[in-house]
Protein backbone atom coordinates (compact mmCIF):
# COMPACT_ATOMS: atom_id res chain seq x y z
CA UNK A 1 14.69 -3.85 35.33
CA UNK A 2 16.98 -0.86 36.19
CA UNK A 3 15.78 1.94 38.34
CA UNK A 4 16.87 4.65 36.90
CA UNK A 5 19.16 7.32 38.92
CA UNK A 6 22.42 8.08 37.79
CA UNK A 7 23.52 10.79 34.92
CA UNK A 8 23.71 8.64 32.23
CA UNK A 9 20.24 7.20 32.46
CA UNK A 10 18.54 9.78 34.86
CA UNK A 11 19.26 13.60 33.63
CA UNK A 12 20.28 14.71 30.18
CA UNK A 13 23.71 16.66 30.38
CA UNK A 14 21.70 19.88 30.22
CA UNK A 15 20.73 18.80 33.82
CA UNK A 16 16.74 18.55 32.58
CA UNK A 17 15.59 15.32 34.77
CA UNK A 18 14.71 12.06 32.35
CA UNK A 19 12.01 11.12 34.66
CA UNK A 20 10.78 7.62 33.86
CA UNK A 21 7.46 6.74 35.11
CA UNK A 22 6.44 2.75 36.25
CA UNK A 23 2.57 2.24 34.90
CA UNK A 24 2.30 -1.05 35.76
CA UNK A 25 5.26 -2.32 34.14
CA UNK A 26 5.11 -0.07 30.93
CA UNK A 27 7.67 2.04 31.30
CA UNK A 28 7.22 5.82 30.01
CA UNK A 29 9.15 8.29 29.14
CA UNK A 30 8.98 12.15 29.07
CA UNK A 31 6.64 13.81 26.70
CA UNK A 32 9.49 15.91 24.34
CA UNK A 33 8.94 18.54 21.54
CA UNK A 34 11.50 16.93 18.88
CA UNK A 35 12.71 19.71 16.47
CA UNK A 36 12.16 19.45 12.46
CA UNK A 37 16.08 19.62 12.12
CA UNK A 38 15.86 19.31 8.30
CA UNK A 39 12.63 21.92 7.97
CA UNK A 40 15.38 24.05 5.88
CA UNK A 41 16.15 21.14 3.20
CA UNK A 42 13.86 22.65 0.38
CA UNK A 43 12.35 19.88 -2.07
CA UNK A 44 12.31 17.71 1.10
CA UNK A 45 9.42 15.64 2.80
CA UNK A 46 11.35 17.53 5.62
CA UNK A 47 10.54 21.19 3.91
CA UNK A 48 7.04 22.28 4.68
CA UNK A 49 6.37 23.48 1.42
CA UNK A 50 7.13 20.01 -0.88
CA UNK A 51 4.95 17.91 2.24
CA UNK A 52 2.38 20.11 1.67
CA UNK A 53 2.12 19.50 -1.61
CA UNK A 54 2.57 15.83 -1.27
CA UNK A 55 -0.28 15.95 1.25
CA UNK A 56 0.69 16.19 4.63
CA UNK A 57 0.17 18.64 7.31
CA UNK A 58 3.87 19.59 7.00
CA UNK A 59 7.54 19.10 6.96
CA UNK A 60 8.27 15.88 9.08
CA UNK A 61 10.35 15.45 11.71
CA UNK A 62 12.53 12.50 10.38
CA UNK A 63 12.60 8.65 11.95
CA UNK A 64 16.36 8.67 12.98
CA UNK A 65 15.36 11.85 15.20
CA UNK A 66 12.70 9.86 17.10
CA UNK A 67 15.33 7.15 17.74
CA UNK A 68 16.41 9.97 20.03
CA UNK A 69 14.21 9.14 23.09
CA UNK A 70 14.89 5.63 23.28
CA UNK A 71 18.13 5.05 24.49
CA UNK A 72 17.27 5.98 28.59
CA UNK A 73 14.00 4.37 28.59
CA UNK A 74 16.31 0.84 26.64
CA UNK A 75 18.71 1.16 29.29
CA UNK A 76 16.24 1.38 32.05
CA UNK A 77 14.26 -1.54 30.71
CA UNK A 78 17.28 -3.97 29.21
CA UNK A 79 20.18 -2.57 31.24
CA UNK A 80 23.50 -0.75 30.71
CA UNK A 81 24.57 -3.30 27.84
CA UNK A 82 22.00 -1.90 25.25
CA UNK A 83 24.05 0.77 24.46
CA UNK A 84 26.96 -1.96 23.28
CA UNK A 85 24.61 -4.42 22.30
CA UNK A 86 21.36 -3.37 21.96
CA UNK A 87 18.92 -3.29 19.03
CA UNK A 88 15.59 -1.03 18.38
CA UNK A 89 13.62 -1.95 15.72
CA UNK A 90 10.88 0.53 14.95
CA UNK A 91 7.83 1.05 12.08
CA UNK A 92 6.73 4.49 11.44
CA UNK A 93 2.82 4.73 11.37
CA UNK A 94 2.05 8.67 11.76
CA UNK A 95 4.03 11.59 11.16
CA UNK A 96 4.92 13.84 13.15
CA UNK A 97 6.04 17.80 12.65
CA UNK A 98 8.17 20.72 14.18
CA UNK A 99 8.00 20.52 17.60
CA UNK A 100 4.94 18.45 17.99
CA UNK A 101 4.95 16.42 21.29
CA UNK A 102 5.68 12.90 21.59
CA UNK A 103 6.26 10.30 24.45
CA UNK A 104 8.54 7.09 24.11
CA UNK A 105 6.89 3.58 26.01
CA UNK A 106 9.06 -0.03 26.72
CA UNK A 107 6.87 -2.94 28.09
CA UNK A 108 9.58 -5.72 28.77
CA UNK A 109 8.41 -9.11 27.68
CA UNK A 110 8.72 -12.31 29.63
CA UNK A 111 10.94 -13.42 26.79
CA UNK A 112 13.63 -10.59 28.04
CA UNK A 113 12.57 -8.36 24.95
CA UNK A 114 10.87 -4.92 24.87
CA UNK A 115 8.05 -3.71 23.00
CA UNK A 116 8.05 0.11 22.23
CA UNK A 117 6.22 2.39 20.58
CA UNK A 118 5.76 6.57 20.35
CA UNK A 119 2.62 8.18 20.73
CA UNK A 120 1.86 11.85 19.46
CA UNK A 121 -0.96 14.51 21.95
CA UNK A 122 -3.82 12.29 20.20
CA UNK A 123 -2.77 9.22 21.39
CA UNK A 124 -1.89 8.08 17.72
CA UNK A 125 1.14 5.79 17.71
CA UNK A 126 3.87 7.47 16.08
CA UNK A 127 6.28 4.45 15.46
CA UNK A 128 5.56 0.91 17.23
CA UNK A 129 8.35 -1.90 17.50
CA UNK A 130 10.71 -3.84 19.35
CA UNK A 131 13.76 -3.45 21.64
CA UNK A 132 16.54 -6.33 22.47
CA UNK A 133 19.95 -6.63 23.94
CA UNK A 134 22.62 -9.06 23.41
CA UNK A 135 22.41 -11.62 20.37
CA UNK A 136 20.97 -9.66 17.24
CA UNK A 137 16.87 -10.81 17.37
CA UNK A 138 15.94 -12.38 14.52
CA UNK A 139 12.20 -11.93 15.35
CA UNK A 140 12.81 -8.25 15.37
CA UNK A 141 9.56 -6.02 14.61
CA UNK A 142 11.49 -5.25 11.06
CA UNK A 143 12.67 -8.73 10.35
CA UNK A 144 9.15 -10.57 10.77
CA UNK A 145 7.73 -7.50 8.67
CA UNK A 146 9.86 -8.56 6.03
CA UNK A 147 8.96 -11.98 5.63
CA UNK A 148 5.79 -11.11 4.73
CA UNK A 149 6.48 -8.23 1.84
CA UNK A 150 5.14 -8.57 -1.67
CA UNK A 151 7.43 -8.58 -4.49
CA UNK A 152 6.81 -5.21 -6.69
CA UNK A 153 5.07 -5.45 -9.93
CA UNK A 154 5.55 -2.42 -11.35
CA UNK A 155 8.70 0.19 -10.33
CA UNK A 156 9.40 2.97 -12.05
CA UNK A 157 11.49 5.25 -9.78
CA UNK A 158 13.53 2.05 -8.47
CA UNK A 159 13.28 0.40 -12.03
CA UNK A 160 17.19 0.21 -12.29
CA UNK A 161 17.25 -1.59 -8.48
CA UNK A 162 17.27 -5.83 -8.08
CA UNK A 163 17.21 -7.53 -4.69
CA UNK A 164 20.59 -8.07 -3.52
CA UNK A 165 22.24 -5.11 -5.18
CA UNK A 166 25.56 -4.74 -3.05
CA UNK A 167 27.77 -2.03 -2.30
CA UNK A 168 31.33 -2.48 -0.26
CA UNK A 169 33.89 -0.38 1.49
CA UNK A 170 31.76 2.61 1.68
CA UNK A 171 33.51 5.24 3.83
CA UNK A 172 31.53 6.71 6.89
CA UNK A 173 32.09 9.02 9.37
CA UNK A 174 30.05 10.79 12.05
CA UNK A 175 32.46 14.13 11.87
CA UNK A 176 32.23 16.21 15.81
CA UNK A 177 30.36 19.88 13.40
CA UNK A 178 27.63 17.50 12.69
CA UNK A 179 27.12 15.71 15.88
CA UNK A 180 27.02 19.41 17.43
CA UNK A 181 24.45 20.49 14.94
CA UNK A 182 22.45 17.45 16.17
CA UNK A 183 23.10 17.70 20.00
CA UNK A 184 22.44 21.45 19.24
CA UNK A 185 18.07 20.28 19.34
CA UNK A 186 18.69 16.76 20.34
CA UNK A 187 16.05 15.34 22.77
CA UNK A 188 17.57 13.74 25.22
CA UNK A 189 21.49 14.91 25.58
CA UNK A 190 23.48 12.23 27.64
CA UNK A 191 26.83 12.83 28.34
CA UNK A 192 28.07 10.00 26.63
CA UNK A 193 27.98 12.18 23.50
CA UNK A 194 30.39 14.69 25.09
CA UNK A 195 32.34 12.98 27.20
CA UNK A 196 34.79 10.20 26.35
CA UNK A 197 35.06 8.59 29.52
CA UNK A 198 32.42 5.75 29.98
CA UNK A 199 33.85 4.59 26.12
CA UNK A 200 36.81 6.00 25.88
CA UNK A 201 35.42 8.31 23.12
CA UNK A 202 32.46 10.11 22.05
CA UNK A 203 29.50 8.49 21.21
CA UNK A 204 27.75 9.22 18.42
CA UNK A 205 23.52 10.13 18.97
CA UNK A 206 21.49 7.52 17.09
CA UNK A 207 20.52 10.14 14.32
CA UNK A 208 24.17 10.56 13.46
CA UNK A 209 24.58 6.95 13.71
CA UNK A 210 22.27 5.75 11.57
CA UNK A 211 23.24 8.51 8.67
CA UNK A 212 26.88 7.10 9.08
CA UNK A 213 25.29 3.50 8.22
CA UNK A 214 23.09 5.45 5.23
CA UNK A 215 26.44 5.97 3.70
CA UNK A 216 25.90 2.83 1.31
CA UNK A 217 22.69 4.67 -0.29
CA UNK A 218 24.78 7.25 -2.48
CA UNK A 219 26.46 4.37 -4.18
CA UNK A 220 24.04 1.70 -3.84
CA UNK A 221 21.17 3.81 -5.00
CA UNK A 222 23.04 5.64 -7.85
CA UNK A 223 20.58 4.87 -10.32
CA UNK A 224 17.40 6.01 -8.81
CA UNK A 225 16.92 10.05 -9.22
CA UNK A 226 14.53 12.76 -9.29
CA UNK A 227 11.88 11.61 -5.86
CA UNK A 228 10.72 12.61 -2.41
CA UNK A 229 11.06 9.76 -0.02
CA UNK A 230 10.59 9.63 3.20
CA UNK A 231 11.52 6.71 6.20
CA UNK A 232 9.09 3.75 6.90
CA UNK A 233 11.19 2.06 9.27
CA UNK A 234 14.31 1.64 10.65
CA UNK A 235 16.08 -1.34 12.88
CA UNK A 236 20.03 -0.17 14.40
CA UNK A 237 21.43 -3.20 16.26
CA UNK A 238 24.30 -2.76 17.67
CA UNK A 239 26.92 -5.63 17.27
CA UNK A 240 30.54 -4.31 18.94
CA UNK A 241 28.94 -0.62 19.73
CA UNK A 242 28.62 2.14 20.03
CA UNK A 243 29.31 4.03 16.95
CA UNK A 244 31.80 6.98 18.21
CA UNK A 245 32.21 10.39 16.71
CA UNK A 246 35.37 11.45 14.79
CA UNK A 247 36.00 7.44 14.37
CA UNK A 248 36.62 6.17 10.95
CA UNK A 249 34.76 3.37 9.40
CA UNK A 250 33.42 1.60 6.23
CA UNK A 251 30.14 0.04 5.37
CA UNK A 252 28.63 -2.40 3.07
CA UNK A 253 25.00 -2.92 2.02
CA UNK A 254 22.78 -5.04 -0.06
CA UNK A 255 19.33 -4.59 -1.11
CA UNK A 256 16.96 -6.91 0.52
CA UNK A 257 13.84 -6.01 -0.85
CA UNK A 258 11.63 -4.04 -3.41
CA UNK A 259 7.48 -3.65 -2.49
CA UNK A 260 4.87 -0.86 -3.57
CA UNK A 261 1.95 0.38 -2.28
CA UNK A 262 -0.75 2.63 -4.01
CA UNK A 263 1.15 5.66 -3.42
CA UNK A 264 4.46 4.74 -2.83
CA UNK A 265 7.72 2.50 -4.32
CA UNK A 266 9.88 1.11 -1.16
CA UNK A 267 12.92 -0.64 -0.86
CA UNK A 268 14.32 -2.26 2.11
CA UNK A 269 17.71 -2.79 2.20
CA UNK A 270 20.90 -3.88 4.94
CA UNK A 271 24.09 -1.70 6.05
CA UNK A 272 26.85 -3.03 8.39
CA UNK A 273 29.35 -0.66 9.65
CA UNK A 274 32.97 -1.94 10.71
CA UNK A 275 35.91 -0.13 12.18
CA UNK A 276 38.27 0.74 8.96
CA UNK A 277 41.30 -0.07 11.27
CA UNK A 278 40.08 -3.48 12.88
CA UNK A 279 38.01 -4.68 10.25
CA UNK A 280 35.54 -5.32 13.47
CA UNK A 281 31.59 -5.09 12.84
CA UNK A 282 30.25 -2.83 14.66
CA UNK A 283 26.58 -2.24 13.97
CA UNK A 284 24.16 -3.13 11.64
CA UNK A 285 21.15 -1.12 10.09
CA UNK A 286 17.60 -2.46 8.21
CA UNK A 287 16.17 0.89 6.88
CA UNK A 288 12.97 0.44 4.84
CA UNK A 289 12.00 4.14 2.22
CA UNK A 290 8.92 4.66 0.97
CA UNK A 291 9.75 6.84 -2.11
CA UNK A 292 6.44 9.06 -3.05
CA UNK A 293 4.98 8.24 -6.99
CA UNK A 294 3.42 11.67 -6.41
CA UNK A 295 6.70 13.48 -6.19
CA UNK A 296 8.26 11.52 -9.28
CA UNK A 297 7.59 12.67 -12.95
CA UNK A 298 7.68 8.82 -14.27
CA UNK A 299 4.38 8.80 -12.30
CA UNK A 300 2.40 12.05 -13.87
């Protein structure tokens, strides 16, 4: 285990101190205030009005955001390769809202893995999951969740979706006005994402990241129209990383799976990134939605 100390894993580039606290070999992180950066996106589970009416307290503060916290507390726990290498694999479990407080936990395993998990003030866990570096896990919190999900029986909103539905050549970008927006509220602001020198470019934050992998769900997901979703897990593994701002790439995806629960259709489906010039893979993305039968008319 690193102690952490320098810039990159010990102060954000604001200059607020990431102080990471040893409890016995959990490590913690510090207790943040993540912002609702999508509270504006009327019709939204993101808008406070459309949650609301879909039941919950409020707009939520989405998944990718939460992904936010991790990266010090990986590298302190799994070491400086995580952010070339390094996978998190997380489950969402209770939502969170504007500027609610949250803390980010790693317990490394014998095995050399981490588990993590977020809780919220009440001690609720937020996300739970797992944490790796090097070789992509294939025991991943998301990948042994999938062996064990139940075919649907009866989709309406994803009706027009089949398992291994595949998209290719996808262009995706992470463009520098958007990555500003996002270090604009971000959590914990490292320098990597301003300054080129420790990759010899920008690095994208892990929100930004993962929407450049969601670049496969506009074609992929064509069909499906007229829903409020929301994130129920996501798994970014990083294969040749990291993803860098202003850096041209293409993805391709494929539907892995299609589930339901009483209130919800999901679909579970893959997204690898790789650098449009090299043809290189660079990362690779498991992102599980949970699309709301309240919000959709086929389920009046």
């Amino acid at each position: 285990m690193r102690t952490p100390g320098s810039r990159e894993d010990g102060v954000t580039n604001s200059g607020e101190a990431f102080a990471i606290e040893d409890r016995a070999g959990v490590l913690a992180g510090p207790v943040r205030r993540p912002t609702n950066a999508s509270k504006t996106a009327v019709g939204s589970i993101h808008d406070d009005a459309t949650a609301q009416r879909l039941g919950f307290r409020g707009g939520t503060v989405a998944g990718n955001i939460h992904f936010e916290q991790f990266p010090p507390l990986l590298e302190a726990a799994l070491g400086a390769d995580w952010a070339r290498t390094g996978s998190l694999s997380l489950y969402f479990l209770t939502p969170t809202t504007d500027g609610e407080p949250v803390q980010a936990f790693a317990h490394l395993q014998p095995d050399g893995r981490a588990k993590v998990w977020m809780d919220d003030a009440h001690g609720q866990k937020v996300c739970e999951g797992t944490a790796s570096v090097g070789a992509p896990d294939a025991r991943s919190a998301l990948r042994e969740r999938l062996l064990t999900v139940r075919p649907a029986e009866d989709l309406r909103v994803l009706a027009g979706i089949s398992v291994g539905d595949s998209v290719d050549d996808v262009s995706a970008r992470v463009d520098s006005a958007r990555g500003a927006s996002r270090l604009a509220v971000i959590t914990e602001d490292l320098a990597r994402y301003h300054d080129p020198a420790a990759f010899g470019a920008r690095v994208a934050p892990p929100a930004t990241a993962i929407d450049a992998l969601r670049a496969v769900e506009i074609p992929l997901f064509a069909k499906v129209q007229g829903f409020v979703g929301m994130f129920g897990a996501i798994e970014l593994q990083m294969l040749d990383g990291p993803i860098f701002t202003d850096h041209d790439y293409l993805a391709r995806g494929r539907v892995l799976a299609l589930s339901e629960s009483p209130k919800t259709e999901i679909v579970w489906y893959e997204s690898i990134l790789h650098d449009a010039a090299d043809g290189r893979d660079v990362a690779r993305m498991i992102l599980m939605s949970r699309l709301l039968k309240a919000s959709s008319p086929l389920w009046a």
